[in-house]
Protein backbone atom coordinates (compact mmCIF):
# COMPACT_ATOMS: atom_id res chain seq x y z
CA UNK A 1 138.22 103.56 116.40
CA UNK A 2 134.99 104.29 114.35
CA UNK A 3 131.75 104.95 114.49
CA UNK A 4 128.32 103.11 114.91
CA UNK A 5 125.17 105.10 113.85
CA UNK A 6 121.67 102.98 114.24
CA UNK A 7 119.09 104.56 111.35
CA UNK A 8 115.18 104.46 112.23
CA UNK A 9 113.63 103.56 108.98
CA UNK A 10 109.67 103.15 108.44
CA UNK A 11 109.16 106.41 110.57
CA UNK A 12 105.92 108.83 109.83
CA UNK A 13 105.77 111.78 111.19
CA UNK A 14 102.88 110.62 113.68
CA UNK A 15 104.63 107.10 114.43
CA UNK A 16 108.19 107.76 115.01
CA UNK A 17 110.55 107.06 118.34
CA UNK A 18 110.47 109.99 121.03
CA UNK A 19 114.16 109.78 120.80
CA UNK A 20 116.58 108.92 117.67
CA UNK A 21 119.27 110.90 116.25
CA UNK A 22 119.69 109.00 112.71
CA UNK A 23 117.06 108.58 110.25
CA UNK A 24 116.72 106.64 106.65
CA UNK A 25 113.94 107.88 104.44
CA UNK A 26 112.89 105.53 101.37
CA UNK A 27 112.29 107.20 98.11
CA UNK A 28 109.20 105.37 96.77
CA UNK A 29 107.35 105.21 99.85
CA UNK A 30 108.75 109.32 100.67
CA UNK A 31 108.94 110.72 97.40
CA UNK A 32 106.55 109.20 94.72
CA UNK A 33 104.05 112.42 95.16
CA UNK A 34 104.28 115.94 96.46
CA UNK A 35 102.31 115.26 99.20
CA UNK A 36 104.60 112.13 100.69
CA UNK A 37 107.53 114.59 100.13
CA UNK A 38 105.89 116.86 101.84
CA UNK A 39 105.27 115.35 105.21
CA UNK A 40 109.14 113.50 104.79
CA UNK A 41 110.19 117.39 105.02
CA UNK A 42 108.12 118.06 107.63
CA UNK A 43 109.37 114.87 109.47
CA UNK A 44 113.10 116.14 108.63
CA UNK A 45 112.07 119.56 109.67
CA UNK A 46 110.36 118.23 112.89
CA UNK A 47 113.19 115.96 114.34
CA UNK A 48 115.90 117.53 113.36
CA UNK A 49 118.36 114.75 113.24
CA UNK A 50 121.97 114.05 113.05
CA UNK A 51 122.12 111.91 110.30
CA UNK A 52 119.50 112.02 107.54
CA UNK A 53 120.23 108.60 105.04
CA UNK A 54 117.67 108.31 101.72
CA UNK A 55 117.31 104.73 100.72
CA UNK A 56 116.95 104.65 96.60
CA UNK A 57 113.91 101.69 96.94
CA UNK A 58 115.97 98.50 95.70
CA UNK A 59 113.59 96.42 97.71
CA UNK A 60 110.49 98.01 96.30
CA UNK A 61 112.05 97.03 92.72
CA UNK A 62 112.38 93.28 93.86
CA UNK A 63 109.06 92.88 95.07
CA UNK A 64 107.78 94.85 91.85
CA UNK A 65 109.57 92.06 89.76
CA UNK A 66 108.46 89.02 92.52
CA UNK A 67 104.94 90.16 91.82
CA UNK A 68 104.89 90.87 88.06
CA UNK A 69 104.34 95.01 88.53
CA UNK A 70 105.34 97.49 85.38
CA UNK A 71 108.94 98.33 86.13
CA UNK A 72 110.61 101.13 84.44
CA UNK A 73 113.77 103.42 84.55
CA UNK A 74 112.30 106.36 82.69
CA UNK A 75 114.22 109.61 84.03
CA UNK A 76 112.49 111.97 82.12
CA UNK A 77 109.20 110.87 83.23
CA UNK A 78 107.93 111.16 87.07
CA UNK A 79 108.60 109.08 89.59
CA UNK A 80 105.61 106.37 90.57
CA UNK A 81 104.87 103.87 92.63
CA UNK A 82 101.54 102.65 92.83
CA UNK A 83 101.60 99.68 94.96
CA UNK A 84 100.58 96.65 92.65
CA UNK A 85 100.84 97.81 89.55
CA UNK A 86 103.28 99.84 88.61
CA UNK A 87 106.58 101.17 89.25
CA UNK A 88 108.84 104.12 87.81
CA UNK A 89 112.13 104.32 89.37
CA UNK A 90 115.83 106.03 88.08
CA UNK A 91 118.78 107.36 89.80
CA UNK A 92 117.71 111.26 88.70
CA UNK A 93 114.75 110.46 90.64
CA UNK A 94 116.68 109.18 93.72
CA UNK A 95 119.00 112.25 93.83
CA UNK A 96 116.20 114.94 93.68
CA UNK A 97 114.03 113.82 96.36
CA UNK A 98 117.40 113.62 98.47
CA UNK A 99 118.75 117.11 97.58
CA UNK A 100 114.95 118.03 98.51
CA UNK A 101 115.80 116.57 101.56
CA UNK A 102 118.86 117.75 102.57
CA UNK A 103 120.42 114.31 102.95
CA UNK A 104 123.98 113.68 104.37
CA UNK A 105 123.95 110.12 103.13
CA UNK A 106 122.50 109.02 100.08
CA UNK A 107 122.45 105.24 98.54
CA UNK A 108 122.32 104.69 94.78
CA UNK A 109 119.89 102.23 93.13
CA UNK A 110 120.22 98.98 92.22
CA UNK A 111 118.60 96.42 91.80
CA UNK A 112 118.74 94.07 94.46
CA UNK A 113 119.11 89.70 93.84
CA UNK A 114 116.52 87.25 94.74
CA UNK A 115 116.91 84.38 97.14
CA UNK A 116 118.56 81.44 95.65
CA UNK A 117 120.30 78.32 96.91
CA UNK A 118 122.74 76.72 94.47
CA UNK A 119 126.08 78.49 93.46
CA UNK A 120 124.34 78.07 89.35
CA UNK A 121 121.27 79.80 90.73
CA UNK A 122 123.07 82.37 92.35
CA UNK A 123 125.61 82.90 89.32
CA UNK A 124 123.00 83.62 86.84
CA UNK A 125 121.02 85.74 89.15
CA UNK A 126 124.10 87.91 89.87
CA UNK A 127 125.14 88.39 86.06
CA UNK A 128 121.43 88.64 85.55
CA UNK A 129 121.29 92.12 87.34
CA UNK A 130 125.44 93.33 87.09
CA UNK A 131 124.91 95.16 84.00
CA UNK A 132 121.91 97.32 85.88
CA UNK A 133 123.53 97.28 88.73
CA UNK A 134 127.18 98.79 87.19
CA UNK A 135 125.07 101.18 84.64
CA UNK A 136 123.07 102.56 87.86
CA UNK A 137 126.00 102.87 89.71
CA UNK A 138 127.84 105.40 87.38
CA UNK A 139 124.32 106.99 87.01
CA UNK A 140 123.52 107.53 90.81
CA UNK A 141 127.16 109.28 91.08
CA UNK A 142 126.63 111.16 88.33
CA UNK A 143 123.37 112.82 89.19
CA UNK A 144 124.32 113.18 92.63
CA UNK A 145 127.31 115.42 92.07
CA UNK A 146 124.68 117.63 90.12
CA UNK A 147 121.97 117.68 92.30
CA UNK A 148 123.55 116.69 95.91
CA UNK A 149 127.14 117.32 95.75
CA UNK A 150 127.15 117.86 99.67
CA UNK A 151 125.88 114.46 100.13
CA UNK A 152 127.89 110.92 100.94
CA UNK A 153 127.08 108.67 98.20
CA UNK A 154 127.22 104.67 99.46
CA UNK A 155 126.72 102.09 96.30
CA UNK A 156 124.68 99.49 96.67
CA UNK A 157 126.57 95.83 96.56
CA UNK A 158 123.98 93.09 95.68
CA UNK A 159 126.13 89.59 94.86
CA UNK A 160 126.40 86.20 97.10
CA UNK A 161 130.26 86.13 97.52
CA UNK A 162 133.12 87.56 97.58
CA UNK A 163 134.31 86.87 94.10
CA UNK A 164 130.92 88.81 93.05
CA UNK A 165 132.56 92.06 94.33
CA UNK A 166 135.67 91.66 92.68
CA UNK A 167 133.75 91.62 89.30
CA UNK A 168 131.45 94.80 90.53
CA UNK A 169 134.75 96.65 91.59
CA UNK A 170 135.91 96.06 88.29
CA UNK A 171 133.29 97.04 86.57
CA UNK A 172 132.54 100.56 88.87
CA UNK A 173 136.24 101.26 88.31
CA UNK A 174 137.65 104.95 88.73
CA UNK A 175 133.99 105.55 90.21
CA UNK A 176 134.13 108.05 93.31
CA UNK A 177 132.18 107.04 95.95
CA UNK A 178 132.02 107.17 99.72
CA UNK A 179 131.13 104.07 101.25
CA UNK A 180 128.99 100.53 100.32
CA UNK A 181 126.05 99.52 101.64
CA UNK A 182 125.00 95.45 101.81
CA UNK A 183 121.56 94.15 102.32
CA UNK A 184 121.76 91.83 105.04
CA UNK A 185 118.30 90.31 105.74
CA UNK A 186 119.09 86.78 104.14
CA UNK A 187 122.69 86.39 104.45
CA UNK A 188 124.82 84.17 107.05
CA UNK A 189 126.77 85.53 109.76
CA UNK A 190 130.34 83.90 107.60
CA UNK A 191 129.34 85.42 104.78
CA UNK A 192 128.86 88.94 106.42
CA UNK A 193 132.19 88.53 108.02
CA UNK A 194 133.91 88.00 104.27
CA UNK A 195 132.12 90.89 102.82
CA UNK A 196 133.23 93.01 105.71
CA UNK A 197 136.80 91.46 104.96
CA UNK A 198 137.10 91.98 101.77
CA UNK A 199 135.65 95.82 101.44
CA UNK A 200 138.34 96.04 104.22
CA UNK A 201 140.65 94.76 102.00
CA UNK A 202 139.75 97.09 99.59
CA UNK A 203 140.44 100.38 101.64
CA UNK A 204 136.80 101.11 102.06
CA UNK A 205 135.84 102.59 105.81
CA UNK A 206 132.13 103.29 105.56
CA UNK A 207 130.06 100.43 105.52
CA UNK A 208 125.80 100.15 105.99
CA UNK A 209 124.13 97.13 106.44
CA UNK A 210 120.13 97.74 105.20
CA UNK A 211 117.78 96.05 107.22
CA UNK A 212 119.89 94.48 110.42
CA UNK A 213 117.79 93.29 113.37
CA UNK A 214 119.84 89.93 114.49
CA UNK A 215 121.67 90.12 117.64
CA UNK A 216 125.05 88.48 116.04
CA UNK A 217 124.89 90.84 113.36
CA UNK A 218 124.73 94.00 115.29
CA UNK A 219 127.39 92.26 117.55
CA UNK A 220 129.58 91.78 114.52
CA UNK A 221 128.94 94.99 113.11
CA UNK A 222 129.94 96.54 116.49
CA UNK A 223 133.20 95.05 116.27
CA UNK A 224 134.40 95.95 112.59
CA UNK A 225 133.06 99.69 113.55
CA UNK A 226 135.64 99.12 116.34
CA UNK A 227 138.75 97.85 114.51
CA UNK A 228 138.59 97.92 110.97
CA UNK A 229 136.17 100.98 109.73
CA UNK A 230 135.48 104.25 109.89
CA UNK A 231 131.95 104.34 110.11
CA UNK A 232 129.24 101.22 110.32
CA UNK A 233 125.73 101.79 110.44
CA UNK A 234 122.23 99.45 110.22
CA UNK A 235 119.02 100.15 110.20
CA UNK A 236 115.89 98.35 110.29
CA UNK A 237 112.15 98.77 110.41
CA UNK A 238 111.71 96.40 113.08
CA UNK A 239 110.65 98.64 116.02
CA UNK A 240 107.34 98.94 114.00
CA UNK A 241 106.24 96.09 112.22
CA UNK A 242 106.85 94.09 115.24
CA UNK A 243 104.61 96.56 117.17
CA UNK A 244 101.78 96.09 114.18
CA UNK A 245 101.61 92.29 115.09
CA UNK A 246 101.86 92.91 118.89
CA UNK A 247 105.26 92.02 119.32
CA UNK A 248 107.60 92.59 122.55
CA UNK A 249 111.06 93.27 121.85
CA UNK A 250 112.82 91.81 124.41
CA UNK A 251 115.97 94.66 125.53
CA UNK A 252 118.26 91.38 126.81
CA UNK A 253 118.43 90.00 123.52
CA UNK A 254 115.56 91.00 121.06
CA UNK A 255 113.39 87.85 121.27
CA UNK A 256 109.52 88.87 121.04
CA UNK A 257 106.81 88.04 123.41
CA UNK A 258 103.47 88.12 121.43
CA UNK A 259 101.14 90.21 123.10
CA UNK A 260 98.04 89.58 121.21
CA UNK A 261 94.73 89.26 122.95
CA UNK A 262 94.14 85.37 121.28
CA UNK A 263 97.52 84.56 123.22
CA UNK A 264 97.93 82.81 126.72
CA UNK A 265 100.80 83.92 128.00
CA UNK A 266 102.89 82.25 129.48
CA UNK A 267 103.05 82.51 133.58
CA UNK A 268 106.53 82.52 134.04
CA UNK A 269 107.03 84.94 132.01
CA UNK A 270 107.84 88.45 133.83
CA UNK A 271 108.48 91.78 132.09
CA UNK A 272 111.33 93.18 133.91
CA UNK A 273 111.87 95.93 131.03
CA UNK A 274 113.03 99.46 132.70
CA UNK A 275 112.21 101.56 129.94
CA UNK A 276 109.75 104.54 130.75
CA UNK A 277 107.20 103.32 128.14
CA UNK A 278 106.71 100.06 130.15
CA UNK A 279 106.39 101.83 133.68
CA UNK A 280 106.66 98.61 135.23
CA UNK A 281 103.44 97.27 133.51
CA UNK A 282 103.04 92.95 133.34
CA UNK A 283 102.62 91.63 130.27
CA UNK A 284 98.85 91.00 130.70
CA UNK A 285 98.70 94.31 131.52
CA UNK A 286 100.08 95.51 128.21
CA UNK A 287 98.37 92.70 126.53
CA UNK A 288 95.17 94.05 127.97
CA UNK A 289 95.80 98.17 126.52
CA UNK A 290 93.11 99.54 124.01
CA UNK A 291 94.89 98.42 120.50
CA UNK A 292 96.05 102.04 119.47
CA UNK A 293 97.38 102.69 122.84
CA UNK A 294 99.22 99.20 122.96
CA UNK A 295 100.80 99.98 119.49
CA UNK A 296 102.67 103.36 120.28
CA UNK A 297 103.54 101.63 123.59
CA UNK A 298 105.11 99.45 121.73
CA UNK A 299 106.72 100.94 118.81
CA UNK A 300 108.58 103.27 121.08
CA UNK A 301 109.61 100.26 123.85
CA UNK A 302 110.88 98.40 120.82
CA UNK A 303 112.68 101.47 119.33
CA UNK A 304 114.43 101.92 122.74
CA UNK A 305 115.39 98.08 123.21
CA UNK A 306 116.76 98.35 119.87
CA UNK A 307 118.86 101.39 120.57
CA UNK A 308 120.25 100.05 124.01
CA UNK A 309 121.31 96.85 122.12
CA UNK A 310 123.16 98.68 119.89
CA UNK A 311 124.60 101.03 122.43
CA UNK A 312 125.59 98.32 125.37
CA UNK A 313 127.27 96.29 122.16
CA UNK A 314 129.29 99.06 121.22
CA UNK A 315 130.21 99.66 124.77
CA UNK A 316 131.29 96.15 125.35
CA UNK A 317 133.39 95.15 121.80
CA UNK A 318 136.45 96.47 122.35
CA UNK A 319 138.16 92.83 122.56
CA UNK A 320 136.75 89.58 121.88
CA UNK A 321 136.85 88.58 125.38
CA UNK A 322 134.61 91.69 126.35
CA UNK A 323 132.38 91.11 123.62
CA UNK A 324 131.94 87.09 124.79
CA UNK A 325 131.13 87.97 128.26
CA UNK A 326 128.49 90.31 127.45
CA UNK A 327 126.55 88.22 125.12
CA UNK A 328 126.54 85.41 127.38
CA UNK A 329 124.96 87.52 129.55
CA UNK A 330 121.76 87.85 127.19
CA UNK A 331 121.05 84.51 127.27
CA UNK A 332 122.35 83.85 123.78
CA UNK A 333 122.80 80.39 123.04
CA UNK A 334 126.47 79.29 123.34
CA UNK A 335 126.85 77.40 120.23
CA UNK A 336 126.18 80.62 118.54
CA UNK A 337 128.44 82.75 120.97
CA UNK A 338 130.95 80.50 120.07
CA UNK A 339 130.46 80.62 115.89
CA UNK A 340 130.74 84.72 116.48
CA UNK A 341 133.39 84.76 118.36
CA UNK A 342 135.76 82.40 116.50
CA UNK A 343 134.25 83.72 113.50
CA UNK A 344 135.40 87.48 114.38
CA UNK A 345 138.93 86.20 115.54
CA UNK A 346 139.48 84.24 112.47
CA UNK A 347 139.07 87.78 110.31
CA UNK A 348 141.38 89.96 112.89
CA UNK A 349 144.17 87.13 112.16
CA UNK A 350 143.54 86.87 108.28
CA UNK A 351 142.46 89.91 107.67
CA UNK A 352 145.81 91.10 105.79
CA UNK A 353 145.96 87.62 104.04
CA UNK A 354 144.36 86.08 100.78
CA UNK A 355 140.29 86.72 101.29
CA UNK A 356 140.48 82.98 99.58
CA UNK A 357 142.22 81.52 103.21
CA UNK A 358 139.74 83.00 105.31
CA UNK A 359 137.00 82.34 102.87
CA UNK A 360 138.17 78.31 103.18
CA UNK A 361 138.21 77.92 106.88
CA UNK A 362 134.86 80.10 107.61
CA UNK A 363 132.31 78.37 104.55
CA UNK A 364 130.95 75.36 106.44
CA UNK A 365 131.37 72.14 104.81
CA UNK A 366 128.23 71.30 102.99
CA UNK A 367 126.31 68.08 104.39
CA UNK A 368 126.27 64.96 102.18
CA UNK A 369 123.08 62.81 102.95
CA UNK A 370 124.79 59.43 103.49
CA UNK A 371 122.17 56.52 102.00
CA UNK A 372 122.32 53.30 104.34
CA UNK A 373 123.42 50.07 102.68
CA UNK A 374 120.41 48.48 104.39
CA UNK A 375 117.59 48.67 101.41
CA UNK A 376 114.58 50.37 102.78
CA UNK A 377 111.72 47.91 102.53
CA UNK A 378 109.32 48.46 99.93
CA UNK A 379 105.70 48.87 100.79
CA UNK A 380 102.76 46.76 99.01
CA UNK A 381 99.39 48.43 99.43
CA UNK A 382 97.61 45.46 98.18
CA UNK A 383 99.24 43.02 100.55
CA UNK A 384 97.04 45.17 103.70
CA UNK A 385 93.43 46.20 102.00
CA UNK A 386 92.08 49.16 103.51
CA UNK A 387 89.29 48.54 105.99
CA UNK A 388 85.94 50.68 104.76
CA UNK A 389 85.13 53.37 106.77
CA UNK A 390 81.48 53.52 108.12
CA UNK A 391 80.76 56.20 105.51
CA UNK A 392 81.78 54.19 102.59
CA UNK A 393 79.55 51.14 103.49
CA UNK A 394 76.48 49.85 101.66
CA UNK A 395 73.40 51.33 103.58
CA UNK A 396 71.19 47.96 104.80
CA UNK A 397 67.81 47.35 103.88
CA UNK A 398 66.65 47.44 106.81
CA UNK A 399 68.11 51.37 106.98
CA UNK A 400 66.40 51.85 103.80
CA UNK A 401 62.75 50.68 105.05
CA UNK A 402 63.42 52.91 108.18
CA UNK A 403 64.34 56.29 105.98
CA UNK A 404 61.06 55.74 103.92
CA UNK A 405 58.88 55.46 106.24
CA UNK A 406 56.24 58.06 106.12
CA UNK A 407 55.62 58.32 110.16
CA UNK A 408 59.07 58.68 110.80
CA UNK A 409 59.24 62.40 111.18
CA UNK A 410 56.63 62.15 113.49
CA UNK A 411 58.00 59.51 115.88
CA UNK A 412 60.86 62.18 116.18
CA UNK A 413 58.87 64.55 117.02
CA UNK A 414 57.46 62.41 120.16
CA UNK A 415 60.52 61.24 121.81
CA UNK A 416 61.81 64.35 123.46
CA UNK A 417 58.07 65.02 124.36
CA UNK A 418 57.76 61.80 125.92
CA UNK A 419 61.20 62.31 127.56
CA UNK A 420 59.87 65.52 129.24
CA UNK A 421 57.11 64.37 130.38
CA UNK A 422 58.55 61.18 131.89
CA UNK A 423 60.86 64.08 133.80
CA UNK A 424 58.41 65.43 135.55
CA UNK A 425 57.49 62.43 137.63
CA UNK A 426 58.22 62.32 141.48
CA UNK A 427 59.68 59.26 143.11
């Protein structure tokens, strides 16, 4: 049996949970000047966690490149990262701010792959970024055993499937390492279950998944950490962004309630939340708060939903049966229950076998759109002229003659006066 750790990531040292024991820290938004660095110590110093992870800022590199910033790799100068222009980033600069840090885990930079559809797309973007991604590998393990030998290192795996890591294994061969990490923000719940497969597969037992917030994936990830790993941790910045928009985080099952003041809530709608932040407060209640005391109420409600997801999932997955009960529970809908669950006992009975078997049965069948052999009727604007609207009619004469008139203004002006007066009568 292994281990499930859930990281708080996008905490500040004044807007951070009143109770975690695992924290990630970004590089470019911790450790791009002395002064960030400086209050990420003092954050460090001032919760004195468990688990300290850095993040090396792959996602700040994609959204440099989605929005046409300067991106460099320059070790040798500083790091920068000046949102909207510019962007300096290198492994040397990932391992210093974590041996500055004192970090037990540290992931190594890559570069992570955009959001594409078809298996071309997704080929070329993958091949696109291997050679970074391989090069940055072998730098991020180099550098760390200079500057944070202590530290776990966990590579970065950015691909689409499963034959992706079989060409980045190859490539990062005779590479020591300690774990992988896998973004998981756009990928399926099948294809999370073959990626956990196959790094099974290939004898490795620490696994994080960056930015995890579903329900099913936690649920999933619960399961592996119970059965097939050593150690599986997540982390996400939900807890707070949801907060910034007025979000509810619902403990049953993470749905949201918007709390804004421009929404009507619903009626039937109770908030049956025990946590201590709520103290038994109704929505409108909460809804009602002064905006900065609404926003740390709920960051750290959120934060603590989160948490007791994670921990009541962990609890309850140490069969499949156990797991099944609980989420149907949490008002998850069953067609979904039911794709997890088969999902997860498909991969304890294949797990051993050909990743290719398991990869057949779980990929869903993609949908043909089946064209009738009725023609569809063509339409023939001409055949139906469009009846003019009153604004594109001719004005009449008659409406011209009225418009020039000089007294017109001043027949206006008379009507409501004669309508007053006419008012004023007693019958």
């Amino acid at each position: 049996m292994g281990k499930l750790v859930n990281f708080v990531a996008g905490a500040e040292l004044n807007k951070r949970p009143d109770k975690a024991n695992a924290y990630l820290i970004n590089v470019p938004e911790h450790g791009s000047t002395p002064r960030r660095i400086e209050k990420a110590v003092s954050l460090h110093q001032d919760v004195q966690p468990e688990y300290l992870m850095v993040d090396s800022g792959g996602y700040q590199l994609l959204t440099a490149e989605k929005k046409g910033w300067k991106i460099t790799h320059d070790p040798d100068q500083k790091l920068i990262y000046k949102i909207g222009k510019e962007i300096n980033l290198a492994p040397k600069h990932v391992m210093e701010v974590a041996s500055k840090l004192g970090a037990d885990i540290v992931i190594g930079l890559d570069f992570p792959v955009g959001k594409f559809k078809t298996t071309a797309e997704r080929d070329k973007e993958f091949f696109k970024k291997l050679p970074f991604n391989v090069c940055r590998a072998h730098e991020s393990a180099t550098w760390k055993r200079m500057l944070c030998p202590d530290a776990l290192l966990f590579l970065p795996f950015q691909g689409y499937i499963t034959k992706h890591i079989d060409v980045f294994f190859s490539q990062i061969a005779g590479l020591q390492y300690d774990g992988m990490a896998i973004p998981v923000r756009e990928i399926k719940l099948h294809e999370l279950a073959l990626f956990f497969t196959r790094f099974y597969q290939r004898e490795i037992n620490r696994v994080h998944l960056l930015g995890t917030i579903s329900l099913l994936k936690i649920a999933m990830a619960a399961f592996m950490a119970r059965g097939m790993f050593d150690w599986v941790s997540l982390d996400a910045a939900t807890w707070n962004k949801a907060a910034f928009y007025c979000g509810f985080m619902s403990p049953k099952n993470l749905t949201r309630v918007d709390l804004r003041r421009s929404v009507k809530l619903d009626p039937g709608i109770f908030n049956d939340c025990p946590c201590r932040y709520c103290q038994g407060r109704s929505f409108s209640e909460i809804q009602s708060l002064p905006n900065k005391e609404k926003f740390e109420l709920l960051r750290q409600h959120n934060w603590w939903s989160i948490d007791k997801i994670v921990s009541d999932l962990w609890a309850n997955s140490t069969d499949l049966i156990q797991l099944e009960r609980f989420l149907k529970d949490r008002d998850v809908k069953p067609a979904d229950i039911d794709d997890l669950i088969n999902t997860l006992a498909l991969v304890d009975c294949l797990k051993n076998d050909d990743i290719e078997v398991l990869q057949t049965i779980l990929t869903p069948i993609p949908k043909i759109r089946i064209q009738s052999r009725w023609p569809r009727m063509k339409s023939n604007p001409g055949s139906w002229p469009r009846k003019p609207t009153r604004s594109s009619r001719q004005p009449t004469e008659q409406y011209r003659r009225l418009t020039q008139d000089a007294d017109l203004q001043q027949k206006k002006e008379q009507i409501p006066k004669f309508k007053k007066e006419k008012s004023n009568y007693e019958y």
